[in-house]
Protein backbone atom coordinates (compact mmCIF):
# COMPACT_ATOMS: atom_id res chain seq x y z
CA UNK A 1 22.03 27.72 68.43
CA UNK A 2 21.11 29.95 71.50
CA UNK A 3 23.14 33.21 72.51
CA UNK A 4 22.26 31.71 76.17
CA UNK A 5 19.23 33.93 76.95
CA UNK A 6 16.83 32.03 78.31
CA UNK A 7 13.34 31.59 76.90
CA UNK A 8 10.94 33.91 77.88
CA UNK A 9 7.93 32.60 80.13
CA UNK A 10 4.39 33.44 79.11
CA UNK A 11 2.69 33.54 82.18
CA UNK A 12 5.77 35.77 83.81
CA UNK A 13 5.35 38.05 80.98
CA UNK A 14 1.56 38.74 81.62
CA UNK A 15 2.39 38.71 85.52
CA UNK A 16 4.68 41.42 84.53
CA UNK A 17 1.95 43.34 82.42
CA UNK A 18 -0.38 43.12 85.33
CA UNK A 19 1.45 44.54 87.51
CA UNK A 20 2.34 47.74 85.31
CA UNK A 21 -1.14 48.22 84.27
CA UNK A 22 -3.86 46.95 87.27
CA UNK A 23 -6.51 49.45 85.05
CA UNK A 24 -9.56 46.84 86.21
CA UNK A 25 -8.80 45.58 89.52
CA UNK A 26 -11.90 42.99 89.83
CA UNK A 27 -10.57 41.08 86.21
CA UNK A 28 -6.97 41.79 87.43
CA UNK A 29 -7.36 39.58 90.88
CA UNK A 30 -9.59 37.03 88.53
CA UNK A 31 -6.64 36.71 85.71
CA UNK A 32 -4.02 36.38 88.53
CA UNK A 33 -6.51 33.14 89.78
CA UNK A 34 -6.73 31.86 86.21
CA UNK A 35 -2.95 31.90 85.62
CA UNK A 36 -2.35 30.46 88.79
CA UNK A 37 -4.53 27.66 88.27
CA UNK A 38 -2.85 27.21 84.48
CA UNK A 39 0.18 26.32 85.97
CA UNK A 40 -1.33 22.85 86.77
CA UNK A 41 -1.07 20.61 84.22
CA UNK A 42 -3.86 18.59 85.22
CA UNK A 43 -7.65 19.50 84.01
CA UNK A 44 -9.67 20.15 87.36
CA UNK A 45 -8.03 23.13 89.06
CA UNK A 46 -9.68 26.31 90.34
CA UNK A 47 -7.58 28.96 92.40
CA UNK A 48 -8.96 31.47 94.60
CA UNK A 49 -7.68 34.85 96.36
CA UNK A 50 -8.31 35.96 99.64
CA UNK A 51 -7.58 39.18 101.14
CA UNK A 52 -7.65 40.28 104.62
CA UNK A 53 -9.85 43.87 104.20
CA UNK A 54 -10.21 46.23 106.96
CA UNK A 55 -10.22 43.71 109.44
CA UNK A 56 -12.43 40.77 107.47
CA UNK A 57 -11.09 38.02 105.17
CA UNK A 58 -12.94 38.28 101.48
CA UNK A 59 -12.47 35.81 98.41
CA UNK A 60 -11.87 39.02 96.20
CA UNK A 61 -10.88 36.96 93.14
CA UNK A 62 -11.43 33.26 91.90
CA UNK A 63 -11.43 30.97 88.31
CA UNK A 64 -14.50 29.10 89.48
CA UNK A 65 -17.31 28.94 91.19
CA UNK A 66 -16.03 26.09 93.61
CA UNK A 67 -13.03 27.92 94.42
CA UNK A 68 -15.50 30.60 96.28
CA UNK A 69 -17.55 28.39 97.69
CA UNK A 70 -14.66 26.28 99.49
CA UNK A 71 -12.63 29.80 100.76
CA UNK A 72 -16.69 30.85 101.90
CA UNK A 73 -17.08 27.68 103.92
CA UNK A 74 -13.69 28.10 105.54
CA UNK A 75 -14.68 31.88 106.73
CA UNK A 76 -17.34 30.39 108.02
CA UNK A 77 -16.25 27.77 110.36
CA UNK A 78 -12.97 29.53 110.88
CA UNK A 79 -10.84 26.97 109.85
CA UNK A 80 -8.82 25.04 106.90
CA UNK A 81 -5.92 25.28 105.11
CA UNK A 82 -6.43 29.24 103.78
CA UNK A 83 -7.28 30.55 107.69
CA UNK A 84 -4.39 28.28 108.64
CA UNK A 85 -1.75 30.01 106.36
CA UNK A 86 -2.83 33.51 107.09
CA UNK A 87 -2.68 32.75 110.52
CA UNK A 88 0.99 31.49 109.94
CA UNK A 89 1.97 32.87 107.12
CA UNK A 90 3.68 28.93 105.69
CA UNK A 91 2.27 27.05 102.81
CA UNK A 92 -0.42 24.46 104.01
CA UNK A 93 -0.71 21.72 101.75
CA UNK A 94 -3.32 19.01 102.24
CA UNK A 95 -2.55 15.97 100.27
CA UNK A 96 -5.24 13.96 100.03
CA UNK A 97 -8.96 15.21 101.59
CA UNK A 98 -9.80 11.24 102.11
CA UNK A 99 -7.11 11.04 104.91
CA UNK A 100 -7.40 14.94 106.20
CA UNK A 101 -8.12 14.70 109.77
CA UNK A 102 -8.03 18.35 110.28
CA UNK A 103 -10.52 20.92 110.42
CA UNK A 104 -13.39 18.57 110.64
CA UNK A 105 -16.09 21.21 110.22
CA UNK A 106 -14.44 22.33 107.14
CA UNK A 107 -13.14 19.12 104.90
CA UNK A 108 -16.66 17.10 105.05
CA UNK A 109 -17.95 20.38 102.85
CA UNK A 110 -14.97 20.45 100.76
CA UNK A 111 -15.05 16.74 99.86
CA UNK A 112 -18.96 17.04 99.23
CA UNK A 113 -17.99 19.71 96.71
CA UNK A 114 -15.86 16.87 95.25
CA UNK A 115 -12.16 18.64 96.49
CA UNK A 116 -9.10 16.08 96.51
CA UNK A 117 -6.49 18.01 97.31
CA UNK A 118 -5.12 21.52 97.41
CA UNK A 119 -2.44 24.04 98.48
CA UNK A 120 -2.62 27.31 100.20
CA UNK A 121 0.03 29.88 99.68
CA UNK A 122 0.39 32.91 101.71
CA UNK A 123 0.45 36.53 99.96
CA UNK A 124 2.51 39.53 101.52
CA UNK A 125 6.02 40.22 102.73
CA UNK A 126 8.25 39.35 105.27
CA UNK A 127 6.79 41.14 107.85
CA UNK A 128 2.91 40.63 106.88
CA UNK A 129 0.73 37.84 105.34
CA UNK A 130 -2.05 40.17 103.96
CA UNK A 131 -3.73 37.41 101.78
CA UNK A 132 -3.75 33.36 100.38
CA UNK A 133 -3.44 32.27 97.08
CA UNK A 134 -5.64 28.98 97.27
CA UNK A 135 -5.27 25.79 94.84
CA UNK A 136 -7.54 23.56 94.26
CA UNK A 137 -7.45 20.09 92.93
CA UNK A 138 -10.63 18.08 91.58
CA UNK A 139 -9.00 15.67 89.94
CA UNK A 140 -6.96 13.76 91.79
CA UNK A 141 -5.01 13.67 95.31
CA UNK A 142 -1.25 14.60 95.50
CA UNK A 143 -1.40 17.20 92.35
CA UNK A 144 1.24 19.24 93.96
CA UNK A 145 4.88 17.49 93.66
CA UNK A 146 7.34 19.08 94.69
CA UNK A 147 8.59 20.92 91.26
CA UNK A 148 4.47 21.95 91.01
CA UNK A 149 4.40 23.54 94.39
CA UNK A 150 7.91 25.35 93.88
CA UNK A 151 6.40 27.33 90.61
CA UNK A 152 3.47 27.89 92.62
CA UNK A 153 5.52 29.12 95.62
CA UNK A 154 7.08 31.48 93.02
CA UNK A 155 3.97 32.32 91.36
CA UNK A 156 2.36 33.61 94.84
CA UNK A 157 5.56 35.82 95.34
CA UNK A 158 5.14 37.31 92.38
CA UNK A 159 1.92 37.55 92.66
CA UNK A 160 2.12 39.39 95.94
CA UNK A 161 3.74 42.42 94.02
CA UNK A 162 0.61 42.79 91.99
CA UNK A 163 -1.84 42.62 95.15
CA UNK A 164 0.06 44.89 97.43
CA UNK A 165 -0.83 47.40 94.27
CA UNK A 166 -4.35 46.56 94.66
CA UNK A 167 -4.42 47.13 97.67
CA UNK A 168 -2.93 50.58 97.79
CA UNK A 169 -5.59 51.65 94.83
CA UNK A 170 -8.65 49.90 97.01
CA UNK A 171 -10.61 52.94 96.54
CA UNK A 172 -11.59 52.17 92.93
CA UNK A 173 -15.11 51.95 92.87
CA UNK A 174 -15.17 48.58 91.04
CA UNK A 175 -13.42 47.11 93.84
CA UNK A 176 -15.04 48.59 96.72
CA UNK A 177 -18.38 47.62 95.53
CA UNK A 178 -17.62 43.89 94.99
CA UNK A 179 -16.35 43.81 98.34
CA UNK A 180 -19.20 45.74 100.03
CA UNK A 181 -21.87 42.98 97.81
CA UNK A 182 -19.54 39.92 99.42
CA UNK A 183 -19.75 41.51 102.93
CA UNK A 184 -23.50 42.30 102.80
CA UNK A 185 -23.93 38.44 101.34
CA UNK A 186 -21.81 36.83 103.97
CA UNK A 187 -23.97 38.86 106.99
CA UNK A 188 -27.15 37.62 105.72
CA UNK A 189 -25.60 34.27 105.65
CA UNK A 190 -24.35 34.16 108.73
CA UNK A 191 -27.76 35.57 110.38
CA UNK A 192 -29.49 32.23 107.97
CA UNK A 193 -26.88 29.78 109.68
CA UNK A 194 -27.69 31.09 113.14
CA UNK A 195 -31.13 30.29 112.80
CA UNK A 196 -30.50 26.96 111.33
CA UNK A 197 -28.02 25.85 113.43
CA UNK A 198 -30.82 26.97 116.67
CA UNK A 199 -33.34 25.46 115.48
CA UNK A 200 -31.39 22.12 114.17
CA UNK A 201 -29.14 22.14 116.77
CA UNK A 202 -26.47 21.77 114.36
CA UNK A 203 -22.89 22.94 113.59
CA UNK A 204 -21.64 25.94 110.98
CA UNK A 205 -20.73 23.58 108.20
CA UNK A 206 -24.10 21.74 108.72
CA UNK A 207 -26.26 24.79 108.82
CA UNK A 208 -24.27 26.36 105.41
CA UNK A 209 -24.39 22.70 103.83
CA UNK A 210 -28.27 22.95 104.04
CA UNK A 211 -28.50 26.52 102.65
CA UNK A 212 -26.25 25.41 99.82
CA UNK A 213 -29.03 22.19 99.15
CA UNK A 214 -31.97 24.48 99.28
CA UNK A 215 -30.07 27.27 96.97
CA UNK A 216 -28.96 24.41 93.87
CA UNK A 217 -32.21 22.84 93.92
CA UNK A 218 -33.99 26.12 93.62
CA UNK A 219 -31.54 27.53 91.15
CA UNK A 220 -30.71 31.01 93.59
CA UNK A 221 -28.21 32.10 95.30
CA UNK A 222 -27.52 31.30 98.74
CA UNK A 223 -27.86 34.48 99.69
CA UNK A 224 -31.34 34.74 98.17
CA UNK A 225 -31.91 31.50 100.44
CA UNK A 226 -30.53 33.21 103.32
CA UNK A 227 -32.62 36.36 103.03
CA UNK A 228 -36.17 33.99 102.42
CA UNK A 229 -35.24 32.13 105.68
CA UNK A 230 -34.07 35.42 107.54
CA UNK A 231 -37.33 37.32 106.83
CA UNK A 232 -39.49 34.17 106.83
CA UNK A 233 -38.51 33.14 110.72
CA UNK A 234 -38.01 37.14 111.99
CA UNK A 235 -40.56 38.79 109.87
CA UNK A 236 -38.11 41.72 108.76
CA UNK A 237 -35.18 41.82 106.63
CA UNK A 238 -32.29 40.80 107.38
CA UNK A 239 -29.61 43.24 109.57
CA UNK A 240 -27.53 45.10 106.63
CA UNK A 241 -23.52 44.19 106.32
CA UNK A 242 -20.97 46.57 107.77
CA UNK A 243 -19.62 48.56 104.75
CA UNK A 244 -16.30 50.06 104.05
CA UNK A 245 -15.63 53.79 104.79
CA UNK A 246 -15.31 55.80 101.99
CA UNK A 247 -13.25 59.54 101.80
């Protein structure tokens, strides 16, 4: 017999605990992705963050290596389902990638990377959408019923209360410094793809879908790609990254 509390949740608990102790902001944003993608049932799920920062859009947080990779491709080609809810600021759900007829630069990428669905929830208030909570399904289309995207919906509201934190305590020197690395990664990238896409006359997704070939099959980073090819075609290194101003 109950005295009609009701049971306390886990994952609300260490939501809770998050957001009255953000002491290491890089493993805070990755635990909020991990819990977030625990809420699935299903095996196969990776969650990533992204945050609009000083006027860019970073992945500052992620349970998986795939989950970067898919919110990298969309910055790229400025579209899909996370550049779509920050730009609205509603929950974008896509289904089933088989069927997806949208973004076409984006989903061939995200089904080569094996994606069958996902969900992207926007982070903020009423008056701003500062971020995305992005889910993402491996397993199977249609994860996301209707009672599965409804805790999720709650989770990223939640959520939001933690993030608006991290944002006001940005200065941290943890944080600043991942970002900075991500920023300086994505210009060299970008400068790689330009080349690649001139000399192959090719689109964004194309050009990044080549640099991701050459970087698995010789075990680097695409960024370490990106530089080779940069300094390789120009014969300097590659323009640095725009950094963040510091006080």
């Amino acid at each position: 017999m109950t005295d009609g509390t009701p049971p306390e949740n886990p994952l609300l608990h260490r939501l809770q605990s998050l957001l009255l102790d953000p002491r290491d902001l890089g493993s805070t944003i990755n635990e909020l992705t991990q819990l977030a993608a625990s809420l699935v049932p299903d095996a196969g799920v990776e969650c990533g963050i992204t945050l609009r920062v000083e006027g860019d859009v970073l992945t500052v947080g992620s349970s998986a290596d795939r989950a970067v990779r898919l919110d990298e491709t969309q910055y790229r080609v400025r579209g899909g389902p996370c550049i779509e809810t920050l730009r609205t600021g509603l929950v974008v759900d896509v289904p089933d990638t088989a069927g997806e007829s949208r973004w076409p630069e984006y989903v061939p990428t995200a089904r080569a990377l094996g994606l069958r669905c996902s969900l992207s929830l926007p982070l903020g208030t009423a008056d701003e959408t500062f971020g995305a909570m992005n889910v993402y399904g491996f397993a199977r289309p249609r994860l996301f019923d209707d009672p599965l995207r409804h805790q999720l919906e709650l989770f990223a509201a939640q959520a939001s209360g933690t993030l608006r934190i991290i944002r006001r305590l940005t200065r941290d020197t943890r944080l600043i410094d991942q970002m900075e690395e991500a920023l300086r990664s994505r210009t060299v990238i970008d400068q790689a793809m330009g080349i690649i896409m001139g000399q192959q006359r090719c689109t964004a997704a194309t050009a990044f879908e080549l640099l991701r070939r050459e970087s698995q099959t010789s075990h680097r980073r695409v960024s370490e790609v990106a530089t080779d090819l940069v300094r390789g075609t120009t014969g300097e290194d590659p323009a640095p990254g725009r950094g963040f101003g510091r006080t």
